[in-house]
PDB file of N, CA and C in Angstrom:
ATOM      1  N   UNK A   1      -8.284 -29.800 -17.918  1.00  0.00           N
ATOM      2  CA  UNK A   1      -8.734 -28.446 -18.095  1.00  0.00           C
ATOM      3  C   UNK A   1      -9.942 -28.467 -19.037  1.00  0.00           C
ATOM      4  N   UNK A   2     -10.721 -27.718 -18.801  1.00  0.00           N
ATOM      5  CA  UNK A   2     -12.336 -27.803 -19.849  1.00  0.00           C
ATOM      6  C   UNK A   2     -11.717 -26.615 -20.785  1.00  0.00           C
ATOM      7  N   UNK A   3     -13.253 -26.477 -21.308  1.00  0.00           N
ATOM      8  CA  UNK A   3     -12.758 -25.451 -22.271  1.00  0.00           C
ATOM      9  C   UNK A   3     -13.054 -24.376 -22.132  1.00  0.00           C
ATOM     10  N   UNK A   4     -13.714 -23.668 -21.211  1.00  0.00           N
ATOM     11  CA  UNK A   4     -14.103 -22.524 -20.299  1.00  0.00           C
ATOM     12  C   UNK A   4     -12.203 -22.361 -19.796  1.00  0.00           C
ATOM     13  N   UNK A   5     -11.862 -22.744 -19.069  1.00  0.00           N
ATOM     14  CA  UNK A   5     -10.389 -22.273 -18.259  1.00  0.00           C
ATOM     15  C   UNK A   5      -9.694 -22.689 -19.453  1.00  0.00           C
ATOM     16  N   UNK A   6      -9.668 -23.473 -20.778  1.00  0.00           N
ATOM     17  CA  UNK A   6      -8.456 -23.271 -21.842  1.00  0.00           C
ATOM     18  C   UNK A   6      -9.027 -21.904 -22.534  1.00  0.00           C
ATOM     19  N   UNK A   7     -10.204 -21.846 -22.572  1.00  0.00           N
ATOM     20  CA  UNK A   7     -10.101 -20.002 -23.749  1.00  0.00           C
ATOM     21  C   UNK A   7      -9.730 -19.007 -22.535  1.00  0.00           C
ATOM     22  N   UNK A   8      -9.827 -19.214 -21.214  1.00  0.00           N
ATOM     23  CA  UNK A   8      -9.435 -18.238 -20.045  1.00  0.00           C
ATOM     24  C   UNK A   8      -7.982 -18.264 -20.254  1.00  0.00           C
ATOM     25  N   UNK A   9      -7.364 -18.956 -20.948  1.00  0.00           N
ATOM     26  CA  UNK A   9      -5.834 -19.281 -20.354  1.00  0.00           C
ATOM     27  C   UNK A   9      -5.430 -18.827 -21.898  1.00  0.00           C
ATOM     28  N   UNK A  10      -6.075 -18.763 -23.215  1.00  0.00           N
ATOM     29  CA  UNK A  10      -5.754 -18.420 -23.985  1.00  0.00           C
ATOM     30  C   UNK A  10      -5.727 -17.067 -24.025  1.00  0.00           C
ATOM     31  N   UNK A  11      -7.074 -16.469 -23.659  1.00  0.00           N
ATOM     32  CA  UNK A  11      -7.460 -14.856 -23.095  1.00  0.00           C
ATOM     33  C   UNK A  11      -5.811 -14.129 -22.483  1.00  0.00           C
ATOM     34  N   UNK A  12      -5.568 -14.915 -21.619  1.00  0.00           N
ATOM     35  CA  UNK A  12      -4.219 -14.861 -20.709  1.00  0.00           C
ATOM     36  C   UNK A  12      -3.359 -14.671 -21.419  1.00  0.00           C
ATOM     37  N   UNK A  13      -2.620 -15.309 -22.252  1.00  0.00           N
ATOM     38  CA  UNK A  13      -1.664 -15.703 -22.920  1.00  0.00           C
ATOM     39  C   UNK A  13      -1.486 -14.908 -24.198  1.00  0.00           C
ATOM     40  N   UNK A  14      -2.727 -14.234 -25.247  1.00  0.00           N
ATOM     41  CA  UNK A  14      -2.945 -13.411 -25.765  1.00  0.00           C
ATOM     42  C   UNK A  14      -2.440 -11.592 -25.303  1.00  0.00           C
ATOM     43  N   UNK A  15      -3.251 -11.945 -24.046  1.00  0.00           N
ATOM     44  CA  UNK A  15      -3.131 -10.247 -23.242  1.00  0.00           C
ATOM     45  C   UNK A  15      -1.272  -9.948 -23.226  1.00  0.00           C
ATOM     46  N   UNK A  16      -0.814 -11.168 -22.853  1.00  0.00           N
ATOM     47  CA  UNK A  16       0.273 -11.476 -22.341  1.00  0.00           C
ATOM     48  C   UNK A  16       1.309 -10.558 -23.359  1.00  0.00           C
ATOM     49  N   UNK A  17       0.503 -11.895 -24.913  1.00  0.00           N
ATOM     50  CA  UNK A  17       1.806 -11.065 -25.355  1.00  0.00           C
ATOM     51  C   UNK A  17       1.738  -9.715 -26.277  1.00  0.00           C
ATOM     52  N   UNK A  18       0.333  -9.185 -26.254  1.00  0.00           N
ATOM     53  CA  UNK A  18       0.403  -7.686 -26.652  1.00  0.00           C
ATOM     54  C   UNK A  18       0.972  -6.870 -25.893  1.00  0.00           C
ATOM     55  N   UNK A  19       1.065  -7.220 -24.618  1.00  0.00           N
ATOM     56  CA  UNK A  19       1.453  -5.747 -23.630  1.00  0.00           C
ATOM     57  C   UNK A  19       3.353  -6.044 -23.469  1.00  0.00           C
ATOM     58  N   UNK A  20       3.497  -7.506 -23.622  1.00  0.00           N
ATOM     59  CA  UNK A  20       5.237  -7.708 -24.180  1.00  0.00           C
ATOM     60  C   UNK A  20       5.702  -6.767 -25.341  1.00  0.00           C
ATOM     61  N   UNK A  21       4.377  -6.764 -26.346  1.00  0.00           N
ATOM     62  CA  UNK A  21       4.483  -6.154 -27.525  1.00  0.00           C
ATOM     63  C   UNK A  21       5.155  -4.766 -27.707  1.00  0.00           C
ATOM     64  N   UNK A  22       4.185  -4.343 -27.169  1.00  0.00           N
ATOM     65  CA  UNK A  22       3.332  -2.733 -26.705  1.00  0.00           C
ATOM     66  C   UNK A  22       4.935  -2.343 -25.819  1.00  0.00           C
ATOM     67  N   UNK A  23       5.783  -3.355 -25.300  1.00  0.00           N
ATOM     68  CA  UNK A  23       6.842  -2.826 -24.579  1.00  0.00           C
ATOM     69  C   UNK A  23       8.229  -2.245 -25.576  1.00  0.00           C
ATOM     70  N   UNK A  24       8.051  -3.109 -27.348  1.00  0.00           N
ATOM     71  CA  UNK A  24       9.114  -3.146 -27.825  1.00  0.00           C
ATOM     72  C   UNK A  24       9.556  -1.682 -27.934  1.00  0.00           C
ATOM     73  N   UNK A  25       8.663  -0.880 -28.206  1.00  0.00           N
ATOM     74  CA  UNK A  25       8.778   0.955 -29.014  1.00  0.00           C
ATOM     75  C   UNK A  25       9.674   1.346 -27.987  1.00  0.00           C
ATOM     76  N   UNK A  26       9.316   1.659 -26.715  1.00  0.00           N
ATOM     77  CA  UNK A  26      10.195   1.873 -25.802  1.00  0.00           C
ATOM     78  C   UNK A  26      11.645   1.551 -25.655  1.00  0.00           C
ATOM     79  N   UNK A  27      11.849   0.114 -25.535  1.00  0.00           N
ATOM     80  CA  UNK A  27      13.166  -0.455 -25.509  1.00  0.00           C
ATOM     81  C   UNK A  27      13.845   0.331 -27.017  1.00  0.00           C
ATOM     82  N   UNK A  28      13.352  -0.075 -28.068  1.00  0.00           N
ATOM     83  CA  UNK A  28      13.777   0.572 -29.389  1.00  0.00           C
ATOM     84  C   UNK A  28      14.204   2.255 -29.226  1.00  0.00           C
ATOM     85  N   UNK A  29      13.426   3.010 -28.673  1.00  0.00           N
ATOM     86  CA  UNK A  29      13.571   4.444 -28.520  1.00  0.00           C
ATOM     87  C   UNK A  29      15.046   5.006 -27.547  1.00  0.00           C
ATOM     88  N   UNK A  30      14.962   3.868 -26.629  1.00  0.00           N
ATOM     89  CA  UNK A  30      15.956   3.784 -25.841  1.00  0.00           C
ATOM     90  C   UNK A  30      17.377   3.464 -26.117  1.00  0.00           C
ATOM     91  N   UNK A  31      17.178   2.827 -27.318  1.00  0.00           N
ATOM     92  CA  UNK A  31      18.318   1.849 -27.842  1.00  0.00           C
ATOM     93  C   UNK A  31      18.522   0.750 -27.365  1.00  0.00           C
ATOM     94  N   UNK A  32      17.465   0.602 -26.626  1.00  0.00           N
ATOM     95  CA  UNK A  32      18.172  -1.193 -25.904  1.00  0.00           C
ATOM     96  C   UNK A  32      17.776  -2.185 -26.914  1.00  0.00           C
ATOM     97  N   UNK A  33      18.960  -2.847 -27.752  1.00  0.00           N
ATOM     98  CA  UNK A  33      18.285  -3.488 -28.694  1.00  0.00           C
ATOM     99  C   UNK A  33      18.329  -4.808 -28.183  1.00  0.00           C
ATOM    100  N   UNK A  34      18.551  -5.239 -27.331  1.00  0.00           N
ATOM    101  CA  UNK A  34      19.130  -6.871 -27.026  1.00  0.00           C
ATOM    102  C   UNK A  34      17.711  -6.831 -25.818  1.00  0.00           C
ATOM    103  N   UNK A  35      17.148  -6.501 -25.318  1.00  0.00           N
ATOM    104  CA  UNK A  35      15.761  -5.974 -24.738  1.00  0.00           C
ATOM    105  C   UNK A  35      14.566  -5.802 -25.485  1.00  0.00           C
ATOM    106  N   UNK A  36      14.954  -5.138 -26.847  1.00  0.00           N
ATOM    107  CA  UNK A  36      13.805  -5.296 -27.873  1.00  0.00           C
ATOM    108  C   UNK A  36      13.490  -6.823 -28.300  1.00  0.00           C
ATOM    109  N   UNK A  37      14.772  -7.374 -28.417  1.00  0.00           N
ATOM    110  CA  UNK A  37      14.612  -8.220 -29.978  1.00  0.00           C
ATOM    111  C   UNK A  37      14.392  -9.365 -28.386  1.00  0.00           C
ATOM    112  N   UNK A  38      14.456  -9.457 -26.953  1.00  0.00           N
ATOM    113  CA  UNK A  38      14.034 -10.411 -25.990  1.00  0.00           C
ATOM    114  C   UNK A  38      12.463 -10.141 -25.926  1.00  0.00           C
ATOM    115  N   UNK A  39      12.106  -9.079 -25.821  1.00  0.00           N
ATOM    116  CA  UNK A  39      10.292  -8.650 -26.039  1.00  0.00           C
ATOM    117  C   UNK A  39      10.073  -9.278 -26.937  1.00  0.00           C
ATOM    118  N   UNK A  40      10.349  -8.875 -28.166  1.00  0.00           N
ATOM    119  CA  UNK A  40      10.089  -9.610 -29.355  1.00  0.00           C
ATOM    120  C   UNK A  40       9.505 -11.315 -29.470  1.00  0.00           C
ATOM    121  N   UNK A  41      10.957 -11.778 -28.889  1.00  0.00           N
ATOM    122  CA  UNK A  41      11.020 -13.469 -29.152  1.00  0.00           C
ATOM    123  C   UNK A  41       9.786 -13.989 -28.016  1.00  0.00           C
ATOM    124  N   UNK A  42      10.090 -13.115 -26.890  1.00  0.00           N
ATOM    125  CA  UNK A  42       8.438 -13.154 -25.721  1.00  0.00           C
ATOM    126  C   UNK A  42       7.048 -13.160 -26.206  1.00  0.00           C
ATOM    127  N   UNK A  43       6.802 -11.847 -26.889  1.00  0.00           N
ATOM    128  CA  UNK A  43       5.850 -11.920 -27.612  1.00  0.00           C
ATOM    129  C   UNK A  43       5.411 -12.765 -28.334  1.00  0.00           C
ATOM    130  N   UNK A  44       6.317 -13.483 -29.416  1.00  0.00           N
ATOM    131  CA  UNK A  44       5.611 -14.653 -30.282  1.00  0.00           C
ATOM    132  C   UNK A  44       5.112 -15.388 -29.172  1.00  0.00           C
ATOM    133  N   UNK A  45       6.284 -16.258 -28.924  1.00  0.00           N
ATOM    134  CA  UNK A  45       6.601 -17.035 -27.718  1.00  0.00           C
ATOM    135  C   UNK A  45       4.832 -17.200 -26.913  1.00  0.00           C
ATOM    136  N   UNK A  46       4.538 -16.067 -26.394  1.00  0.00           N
ATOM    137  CA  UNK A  46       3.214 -16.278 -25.550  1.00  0.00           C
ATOM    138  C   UNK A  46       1.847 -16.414 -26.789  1.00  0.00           C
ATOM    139  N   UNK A  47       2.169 -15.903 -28.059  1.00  0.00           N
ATOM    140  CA  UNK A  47       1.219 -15.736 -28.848  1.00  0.00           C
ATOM    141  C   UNK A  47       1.006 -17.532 -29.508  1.00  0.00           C
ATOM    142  N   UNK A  48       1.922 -17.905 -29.632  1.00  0.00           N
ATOM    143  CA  UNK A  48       2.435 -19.716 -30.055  1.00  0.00           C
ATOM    144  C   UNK A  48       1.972 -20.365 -28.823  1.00  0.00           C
ATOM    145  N   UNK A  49       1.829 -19.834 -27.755  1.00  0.00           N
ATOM    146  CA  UNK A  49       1.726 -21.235 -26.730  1.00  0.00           C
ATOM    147  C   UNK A  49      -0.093 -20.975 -26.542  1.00  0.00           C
ATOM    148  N   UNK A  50      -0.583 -19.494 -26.693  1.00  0.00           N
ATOM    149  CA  UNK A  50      -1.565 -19.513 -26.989  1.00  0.00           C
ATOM    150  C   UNK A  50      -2.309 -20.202 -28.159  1.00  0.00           C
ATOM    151  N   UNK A  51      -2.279 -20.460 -28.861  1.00  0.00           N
ATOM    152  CA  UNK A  51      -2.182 -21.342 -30.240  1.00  0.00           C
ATOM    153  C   UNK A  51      -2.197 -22.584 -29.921  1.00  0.00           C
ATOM    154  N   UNK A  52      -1.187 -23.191 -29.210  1.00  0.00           N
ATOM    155  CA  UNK A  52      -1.421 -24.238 -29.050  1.00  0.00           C
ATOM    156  C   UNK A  52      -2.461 -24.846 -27.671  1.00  0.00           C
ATOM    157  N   UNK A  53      -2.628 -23.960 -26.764  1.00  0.00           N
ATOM    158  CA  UNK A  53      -3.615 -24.307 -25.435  1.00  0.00           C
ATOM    159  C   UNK A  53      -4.855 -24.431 -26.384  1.00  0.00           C
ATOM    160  N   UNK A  54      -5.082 -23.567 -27.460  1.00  0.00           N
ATOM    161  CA  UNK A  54      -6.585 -23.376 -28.106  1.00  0.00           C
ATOM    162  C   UNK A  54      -6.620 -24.579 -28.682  1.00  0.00           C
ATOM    163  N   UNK A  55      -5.318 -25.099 -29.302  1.00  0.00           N
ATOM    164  CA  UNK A  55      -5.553 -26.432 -30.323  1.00  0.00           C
ATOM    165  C   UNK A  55      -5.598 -27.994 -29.132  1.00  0.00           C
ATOM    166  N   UNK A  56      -5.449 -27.541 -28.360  1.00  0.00           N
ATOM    167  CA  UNK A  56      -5.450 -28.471 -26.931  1.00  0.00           C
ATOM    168  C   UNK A  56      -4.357 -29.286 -27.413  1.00  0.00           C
ATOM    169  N   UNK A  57      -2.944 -28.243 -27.700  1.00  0.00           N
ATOM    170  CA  UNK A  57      -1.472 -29.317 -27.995  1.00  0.00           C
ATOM    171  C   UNK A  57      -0.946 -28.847 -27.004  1.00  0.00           C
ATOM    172  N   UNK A  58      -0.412 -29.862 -26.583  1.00  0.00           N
ATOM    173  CA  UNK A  58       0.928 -29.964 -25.409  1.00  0.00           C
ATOM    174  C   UNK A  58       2.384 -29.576 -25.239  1.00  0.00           C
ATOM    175  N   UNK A  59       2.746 -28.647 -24.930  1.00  0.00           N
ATOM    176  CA  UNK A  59       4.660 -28.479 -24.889  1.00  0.00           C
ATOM    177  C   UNK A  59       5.334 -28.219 -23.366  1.00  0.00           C
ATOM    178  N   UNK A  60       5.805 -29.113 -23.050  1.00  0.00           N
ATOM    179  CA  UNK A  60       6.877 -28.050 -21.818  1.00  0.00           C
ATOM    180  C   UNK A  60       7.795 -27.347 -21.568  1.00  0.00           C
ATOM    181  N   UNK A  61       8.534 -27.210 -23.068  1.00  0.00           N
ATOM    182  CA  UNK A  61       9.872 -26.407 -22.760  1.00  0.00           C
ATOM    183  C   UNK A  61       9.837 -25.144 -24.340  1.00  0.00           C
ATOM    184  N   UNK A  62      10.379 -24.458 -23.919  1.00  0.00           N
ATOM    185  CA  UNK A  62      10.506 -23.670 -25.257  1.00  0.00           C
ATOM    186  C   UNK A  62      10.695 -24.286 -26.824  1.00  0.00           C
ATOM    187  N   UNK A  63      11.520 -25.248 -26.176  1.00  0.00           N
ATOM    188  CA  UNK A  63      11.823 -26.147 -27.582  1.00  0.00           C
ATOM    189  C   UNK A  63      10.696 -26.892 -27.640  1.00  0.00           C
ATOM    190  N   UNK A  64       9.829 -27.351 -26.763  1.00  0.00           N
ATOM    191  CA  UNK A  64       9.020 -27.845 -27.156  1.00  0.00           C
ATOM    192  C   UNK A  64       7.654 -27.444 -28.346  1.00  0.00           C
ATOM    193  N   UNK A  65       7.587 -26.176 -27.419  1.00  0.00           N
ATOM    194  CA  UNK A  65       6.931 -25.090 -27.874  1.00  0.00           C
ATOM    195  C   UNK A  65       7.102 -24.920 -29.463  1.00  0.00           C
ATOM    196  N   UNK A  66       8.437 -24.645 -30.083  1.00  0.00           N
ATOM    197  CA  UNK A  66       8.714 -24.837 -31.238  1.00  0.00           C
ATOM    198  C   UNK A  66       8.532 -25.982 -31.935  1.00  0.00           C
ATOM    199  N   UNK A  67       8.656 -26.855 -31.494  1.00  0.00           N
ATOM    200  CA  UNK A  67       8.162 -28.134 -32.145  1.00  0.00           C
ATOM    201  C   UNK A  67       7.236 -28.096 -32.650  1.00  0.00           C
ATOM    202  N   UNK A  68       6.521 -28.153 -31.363  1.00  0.00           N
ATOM    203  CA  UNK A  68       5.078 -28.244 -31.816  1.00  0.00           C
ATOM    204  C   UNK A  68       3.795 -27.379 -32.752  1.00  0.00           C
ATOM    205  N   UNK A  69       4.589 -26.387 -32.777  1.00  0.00           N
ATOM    206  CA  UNK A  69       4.495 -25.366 -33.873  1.00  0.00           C
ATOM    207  C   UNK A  69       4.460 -25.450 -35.011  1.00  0.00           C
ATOM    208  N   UNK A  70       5.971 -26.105 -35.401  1.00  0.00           N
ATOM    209  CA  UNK A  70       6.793 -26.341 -36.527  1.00  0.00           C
ATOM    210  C   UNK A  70       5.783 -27.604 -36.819  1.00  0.00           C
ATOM    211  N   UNK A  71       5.363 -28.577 -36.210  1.00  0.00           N
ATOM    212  CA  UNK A  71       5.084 -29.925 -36.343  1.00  0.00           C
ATOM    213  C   UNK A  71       3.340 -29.496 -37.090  1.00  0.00           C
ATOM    214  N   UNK A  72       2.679 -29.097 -36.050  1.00  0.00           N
ATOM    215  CA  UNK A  72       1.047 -28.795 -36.353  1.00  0.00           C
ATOM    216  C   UNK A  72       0.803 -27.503 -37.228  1.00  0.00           C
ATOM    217  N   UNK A  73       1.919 -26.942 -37.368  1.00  0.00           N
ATOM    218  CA  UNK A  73       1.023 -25.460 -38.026  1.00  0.00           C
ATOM    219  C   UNK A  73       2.010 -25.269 -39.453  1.00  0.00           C
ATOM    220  N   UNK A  74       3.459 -25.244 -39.110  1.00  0.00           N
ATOM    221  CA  UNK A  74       4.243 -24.856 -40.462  1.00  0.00           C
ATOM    222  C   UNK A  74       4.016 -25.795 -41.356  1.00  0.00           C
ATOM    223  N   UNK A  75       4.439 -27.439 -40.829  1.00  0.00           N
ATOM    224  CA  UNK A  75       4.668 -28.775 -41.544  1.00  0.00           C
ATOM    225  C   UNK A  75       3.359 -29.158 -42.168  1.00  0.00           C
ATOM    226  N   UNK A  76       2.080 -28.549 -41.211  1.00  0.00           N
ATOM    227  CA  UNK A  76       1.207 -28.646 -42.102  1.00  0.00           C
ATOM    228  C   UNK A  76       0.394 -27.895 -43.064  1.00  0.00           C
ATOM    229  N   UNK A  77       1.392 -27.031 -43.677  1.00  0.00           N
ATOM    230  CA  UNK A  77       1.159 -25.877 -44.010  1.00  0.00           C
ATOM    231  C   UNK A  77      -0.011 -25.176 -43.716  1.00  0.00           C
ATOM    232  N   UNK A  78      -0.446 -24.630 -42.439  1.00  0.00           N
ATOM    233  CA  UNK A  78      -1.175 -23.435 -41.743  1.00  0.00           C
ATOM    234  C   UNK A  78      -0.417 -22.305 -41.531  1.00  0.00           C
ATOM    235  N   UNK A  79       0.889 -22.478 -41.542  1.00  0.00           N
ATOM    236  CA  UNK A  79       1.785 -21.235 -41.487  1.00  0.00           C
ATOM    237  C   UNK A  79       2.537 -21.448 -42.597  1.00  0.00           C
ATOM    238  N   UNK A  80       3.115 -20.349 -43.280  1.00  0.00           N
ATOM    239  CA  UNK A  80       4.107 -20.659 -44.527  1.00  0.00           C
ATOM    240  C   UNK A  80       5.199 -21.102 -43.632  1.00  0.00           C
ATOM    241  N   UNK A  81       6.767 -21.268 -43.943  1.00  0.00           N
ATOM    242  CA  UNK A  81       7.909 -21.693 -43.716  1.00  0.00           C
ATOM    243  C   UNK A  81       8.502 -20.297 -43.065  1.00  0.00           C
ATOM    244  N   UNK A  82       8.816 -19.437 -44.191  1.00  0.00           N
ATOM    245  CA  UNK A  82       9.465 -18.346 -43.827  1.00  0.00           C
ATOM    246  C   UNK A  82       8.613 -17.603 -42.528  1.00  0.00           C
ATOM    247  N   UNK A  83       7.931 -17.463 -42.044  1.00  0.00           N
ATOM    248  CA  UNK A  83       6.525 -16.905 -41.219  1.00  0.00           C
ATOM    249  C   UNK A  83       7.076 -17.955 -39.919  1.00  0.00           C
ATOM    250  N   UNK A  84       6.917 -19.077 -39.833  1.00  0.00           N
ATOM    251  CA  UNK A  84       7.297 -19.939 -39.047  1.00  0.00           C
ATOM    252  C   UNK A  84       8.792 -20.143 -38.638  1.00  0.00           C
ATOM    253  N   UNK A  85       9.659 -19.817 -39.164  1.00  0.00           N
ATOM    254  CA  UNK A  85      10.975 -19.343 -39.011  1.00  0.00           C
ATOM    255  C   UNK A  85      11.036 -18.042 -38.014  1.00  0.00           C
ATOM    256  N   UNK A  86      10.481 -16.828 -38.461  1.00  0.00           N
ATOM    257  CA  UNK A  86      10.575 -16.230 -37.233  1.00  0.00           C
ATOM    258  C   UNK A  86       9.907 -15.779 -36.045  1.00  0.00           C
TER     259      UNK A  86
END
C-alpha cells in the first residue's frame, strides 16, 4: 500500500469512527446501554487501527490491535496508561 491509499484508508477509518460516535447519544437516550458502551468500544477500536495504518503498524485481530497499541503508543509513553486502558 503507498501512502496516498494508507492516508485514504486512514481518512476511512477516522470517518468511521465519528459517525460510530455520533451514534452513542441516541442509543444512551434510548436506554440501550449494552449498544452504547458496543459504539463506544467501536469507536476507539476504528480510531486505534487508524493510528496504526498512519504509523504503517500491522494487527489482524482485535487483540492484536490492542497490542499493538499498548506496545507502540502506551509502553512508549505517547499515551499515558490510564488513557490507554480505556
Amino acid at each position: 500500500m503507498n501512502q496516498e491509499e494508507r492516508q485514504e484508508l486512514v481518512k476511512y477509518r477516522i470517518t468511521k469512527a465519528r459517525d460510530t460516535l455520533n451514534e452513542i447519544e441516541l442509543h444512551i437516550e434510548n436506554k440501550l446501554w449494552n449498544t452504547a458502551v458496543n459504539r463506544l468500544y467501536y469507536a476507539c477500536y476504528y480510531a486505534v487501527i487508524a493510528l496504526l495504518i498512519d504509523k504503517d503498524i500491522h494487527a489482524q485481530t482485535h487483540s492484536g490491535v490492542r497490542q499493538m497499541f499498548g506496545l507502540h503508543f502506551v509502553k512508549a509513553g505517547l499515551i499515558d496508561k490510564e488513557s490507554g486502558k480505556f
